[in-house]
C-alpha atoms as a PDB file:
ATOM      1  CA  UNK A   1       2.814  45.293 -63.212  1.00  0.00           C
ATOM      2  CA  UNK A   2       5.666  43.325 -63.815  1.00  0.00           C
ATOM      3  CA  UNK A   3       6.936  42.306 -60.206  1.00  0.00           C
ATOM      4  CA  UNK A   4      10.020  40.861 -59.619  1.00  0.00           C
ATOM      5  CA  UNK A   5      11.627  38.553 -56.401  1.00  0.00           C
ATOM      6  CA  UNK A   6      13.730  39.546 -53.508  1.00  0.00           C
ATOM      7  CA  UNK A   7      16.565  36.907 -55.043  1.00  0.00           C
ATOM      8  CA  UNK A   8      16.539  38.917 -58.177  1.00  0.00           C
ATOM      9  CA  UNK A   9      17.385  42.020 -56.100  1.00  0.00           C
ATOM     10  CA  UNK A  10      21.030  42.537 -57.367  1.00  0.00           C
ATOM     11  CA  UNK A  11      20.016  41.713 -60.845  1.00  0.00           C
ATOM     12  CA  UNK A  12      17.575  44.362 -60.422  1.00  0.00           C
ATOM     13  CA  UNK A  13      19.561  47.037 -59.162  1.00  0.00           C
ATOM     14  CA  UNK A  14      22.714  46.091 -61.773  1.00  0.00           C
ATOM     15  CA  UNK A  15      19.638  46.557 -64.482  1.00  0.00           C
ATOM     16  CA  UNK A  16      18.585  50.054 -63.298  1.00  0.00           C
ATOM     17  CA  UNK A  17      22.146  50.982 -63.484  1.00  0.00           C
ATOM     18  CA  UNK A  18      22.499  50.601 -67.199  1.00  0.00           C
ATOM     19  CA  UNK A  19      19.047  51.196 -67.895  1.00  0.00           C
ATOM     20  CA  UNK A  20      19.242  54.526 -65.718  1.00  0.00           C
ATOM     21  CA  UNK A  21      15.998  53.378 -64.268  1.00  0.00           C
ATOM     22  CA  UNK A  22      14.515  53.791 -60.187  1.00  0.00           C
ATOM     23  CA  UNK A  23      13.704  50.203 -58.835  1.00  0.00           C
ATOM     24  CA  UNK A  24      10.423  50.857 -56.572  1.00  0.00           C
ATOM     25  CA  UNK A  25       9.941  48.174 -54.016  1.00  0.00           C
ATOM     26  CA  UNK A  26       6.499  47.095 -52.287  1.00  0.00           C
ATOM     27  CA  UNK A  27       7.086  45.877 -48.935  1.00  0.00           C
ATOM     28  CA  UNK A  28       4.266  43.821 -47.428  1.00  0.00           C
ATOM     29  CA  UNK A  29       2.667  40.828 -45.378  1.00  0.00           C
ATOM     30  CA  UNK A  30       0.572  38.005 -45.860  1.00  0.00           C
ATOM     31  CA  UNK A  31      -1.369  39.648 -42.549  1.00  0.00           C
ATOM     32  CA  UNK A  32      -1.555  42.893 -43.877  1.00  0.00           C
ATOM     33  CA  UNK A  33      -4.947  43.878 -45.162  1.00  0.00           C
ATOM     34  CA  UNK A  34      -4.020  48.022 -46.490  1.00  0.00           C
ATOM     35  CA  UNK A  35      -1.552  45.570 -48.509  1.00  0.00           C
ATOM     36  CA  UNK A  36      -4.030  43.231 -49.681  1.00  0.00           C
ATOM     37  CA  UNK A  37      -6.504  46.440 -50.716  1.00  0.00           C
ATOM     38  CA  UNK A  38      -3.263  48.098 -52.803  1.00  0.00           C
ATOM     39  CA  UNK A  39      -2.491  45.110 -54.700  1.00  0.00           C
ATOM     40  CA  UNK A  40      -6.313  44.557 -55.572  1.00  0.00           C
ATOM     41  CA  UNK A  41      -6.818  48.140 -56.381  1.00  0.00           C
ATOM     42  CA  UNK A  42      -4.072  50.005 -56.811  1.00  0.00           C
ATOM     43  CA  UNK A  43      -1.497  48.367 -58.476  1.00  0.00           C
ATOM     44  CA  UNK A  44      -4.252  47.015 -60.886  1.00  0.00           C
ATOM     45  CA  UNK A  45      -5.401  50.438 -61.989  1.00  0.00           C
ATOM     46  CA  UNK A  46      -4.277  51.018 -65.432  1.00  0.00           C
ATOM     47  CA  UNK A  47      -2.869  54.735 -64.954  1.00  0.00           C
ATOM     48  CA  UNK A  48      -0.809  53.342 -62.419  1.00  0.00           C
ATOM     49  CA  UNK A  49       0.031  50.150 -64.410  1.00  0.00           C
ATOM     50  CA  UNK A  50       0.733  52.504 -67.390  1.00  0.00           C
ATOM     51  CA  UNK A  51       2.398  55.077 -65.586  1.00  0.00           C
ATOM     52  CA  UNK A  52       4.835  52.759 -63.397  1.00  0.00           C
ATOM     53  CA  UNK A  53       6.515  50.908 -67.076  1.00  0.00           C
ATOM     54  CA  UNK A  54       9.534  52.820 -66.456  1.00  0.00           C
ATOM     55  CA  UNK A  55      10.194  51.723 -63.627  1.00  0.00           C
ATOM     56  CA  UNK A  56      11.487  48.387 -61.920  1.00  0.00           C
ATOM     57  CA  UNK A  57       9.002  46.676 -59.554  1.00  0.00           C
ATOM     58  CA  UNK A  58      10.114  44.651 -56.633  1.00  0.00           C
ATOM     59  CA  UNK A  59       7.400  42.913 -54.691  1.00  0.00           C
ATOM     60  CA  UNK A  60       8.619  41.899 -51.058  1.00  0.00           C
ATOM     61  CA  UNK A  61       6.931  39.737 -48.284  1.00  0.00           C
ATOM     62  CA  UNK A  62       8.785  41.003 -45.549  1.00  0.00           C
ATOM     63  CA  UNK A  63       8.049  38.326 -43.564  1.00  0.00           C
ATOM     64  CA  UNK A  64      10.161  35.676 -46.163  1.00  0.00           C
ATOM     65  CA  UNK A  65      13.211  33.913 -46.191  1.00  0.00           C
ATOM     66  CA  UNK A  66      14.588  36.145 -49.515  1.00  0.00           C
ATOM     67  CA  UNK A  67      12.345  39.188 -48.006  1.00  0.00           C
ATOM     68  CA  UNK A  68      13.194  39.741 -44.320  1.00  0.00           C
ATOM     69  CA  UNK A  69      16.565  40.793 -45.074  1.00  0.00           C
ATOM     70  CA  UNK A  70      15.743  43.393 -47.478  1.00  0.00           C
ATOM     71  CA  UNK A  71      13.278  44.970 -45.452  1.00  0.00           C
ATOM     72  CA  UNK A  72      15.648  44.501 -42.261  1.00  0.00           C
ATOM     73  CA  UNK A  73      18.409  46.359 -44.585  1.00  0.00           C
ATOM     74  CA  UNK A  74      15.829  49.082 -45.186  1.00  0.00           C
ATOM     75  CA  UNK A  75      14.538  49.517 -41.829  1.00  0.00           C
ATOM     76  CA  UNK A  76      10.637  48.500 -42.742  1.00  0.00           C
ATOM     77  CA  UNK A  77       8.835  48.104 -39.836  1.00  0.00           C
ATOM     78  CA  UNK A  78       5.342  49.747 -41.423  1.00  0.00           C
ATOM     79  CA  UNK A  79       3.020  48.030 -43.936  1.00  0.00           C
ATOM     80  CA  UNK A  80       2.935  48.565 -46.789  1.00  0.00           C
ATOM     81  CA  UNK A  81       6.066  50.797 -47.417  1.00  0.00           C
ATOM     82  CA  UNK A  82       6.745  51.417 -50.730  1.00  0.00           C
ATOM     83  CA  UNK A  83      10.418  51.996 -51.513  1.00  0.00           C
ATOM     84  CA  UNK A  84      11.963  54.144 -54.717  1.00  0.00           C
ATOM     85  CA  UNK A  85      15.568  53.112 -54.832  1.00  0.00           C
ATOM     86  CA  UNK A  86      18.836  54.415 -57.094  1.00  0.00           C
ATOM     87  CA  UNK A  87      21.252  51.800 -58.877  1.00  0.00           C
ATOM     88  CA  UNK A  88      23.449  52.447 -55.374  1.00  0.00           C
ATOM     89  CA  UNK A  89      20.808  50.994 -52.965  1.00  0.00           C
ATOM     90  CA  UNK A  90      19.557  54.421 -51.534  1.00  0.00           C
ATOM     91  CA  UNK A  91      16.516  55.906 -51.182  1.00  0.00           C
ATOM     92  CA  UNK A  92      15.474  58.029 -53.278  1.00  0.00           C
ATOM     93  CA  UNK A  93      11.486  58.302 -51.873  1.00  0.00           C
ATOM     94  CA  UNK A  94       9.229  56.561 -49.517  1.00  0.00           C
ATOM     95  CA  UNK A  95       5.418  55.747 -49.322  1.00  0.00           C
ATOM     96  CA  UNK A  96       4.388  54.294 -45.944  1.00  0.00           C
ATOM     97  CA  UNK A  97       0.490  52.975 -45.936  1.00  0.00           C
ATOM     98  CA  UNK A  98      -2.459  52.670 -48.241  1.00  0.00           C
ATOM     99  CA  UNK A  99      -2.742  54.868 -51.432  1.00  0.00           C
ATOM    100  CA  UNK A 100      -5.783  54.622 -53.741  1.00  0.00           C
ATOM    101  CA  UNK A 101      -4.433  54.701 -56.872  1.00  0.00           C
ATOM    102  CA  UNK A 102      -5.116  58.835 -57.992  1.00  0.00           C
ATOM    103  CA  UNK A 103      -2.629  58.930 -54.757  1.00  0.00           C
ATOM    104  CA  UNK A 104      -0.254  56.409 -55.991  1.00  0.00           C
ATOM    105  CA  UNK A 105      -0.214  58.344 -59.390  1.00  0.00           C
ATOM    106  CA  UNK A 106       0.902  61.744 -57.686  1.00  0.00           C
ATOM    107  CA  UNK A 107       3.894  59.540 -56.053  1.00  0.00           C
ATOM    108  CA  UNK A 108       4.425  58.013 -59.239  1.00  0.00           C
ATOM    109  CA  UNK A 109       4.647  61.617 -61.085  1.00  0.00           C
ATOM    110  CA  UNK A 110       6.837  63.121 -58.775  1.00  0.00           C
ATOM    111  CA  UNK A 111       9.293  60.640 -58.187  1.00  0.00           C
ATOM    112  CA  UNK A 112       9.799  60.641 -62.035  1.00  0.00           C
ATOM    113  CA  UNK A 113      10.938  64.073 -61.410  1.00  0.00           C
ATOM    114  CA  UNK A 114      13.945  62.605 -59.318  1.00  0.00           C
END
């Protein structure tokens, strides 16, 4: 997956707006082992890899001097949330803990939908 950086976050959401394109987010720690497991296993899967090329993918450690804020702004206090965001800012979806990656796929197919 192509992740992108908390700093990039309003060239992210100014690039969903003209590509009319959700930005998902990953929230996590370096302490977080469910976060550990999904980046091992589910964001490697190539369904979800595949699946996930439409849309933008921000990859936050919540705990960082670029991430905190974000995930302050959002309200994360759970890890790993997953965040699908509009061009605005808002939510559009939310994932909160682990997902193997059949799960992840489900999200992914019905927040295409949105």
């Amino acid at each position: 997956m192509a992740w992108r950086q908390p700093a990039e976050w309003d060239a992210v959401l100014a690039e969903a707006k003209a590509s009319k394109r959700l930005v998902m987010v990953d929230f996590w720690t370096s302490w977080c082992g469910p976060c550990k497991r999904m980046m091992k296993e589910t964001f490697t899967d190539v369904e979800v890899v595949t699946s996930s090329k439409s849309i933008l993918c921000v990859s936050v450690d919540a705990e960082s001097k670029d991430g905190a804020p974000l995930a302050a702004r959002y309200g994360v206090q759970a890890y790993p949330t997953i965040l699908f965001v509009r061009a605005d800012g808002s939510v559009a979806s939310q994932s909160i803990g682990f997902k193997s990656a059949p799960d992840f796929l489900d999200i992914l197919a019905r927040v295409a939908k949105l």
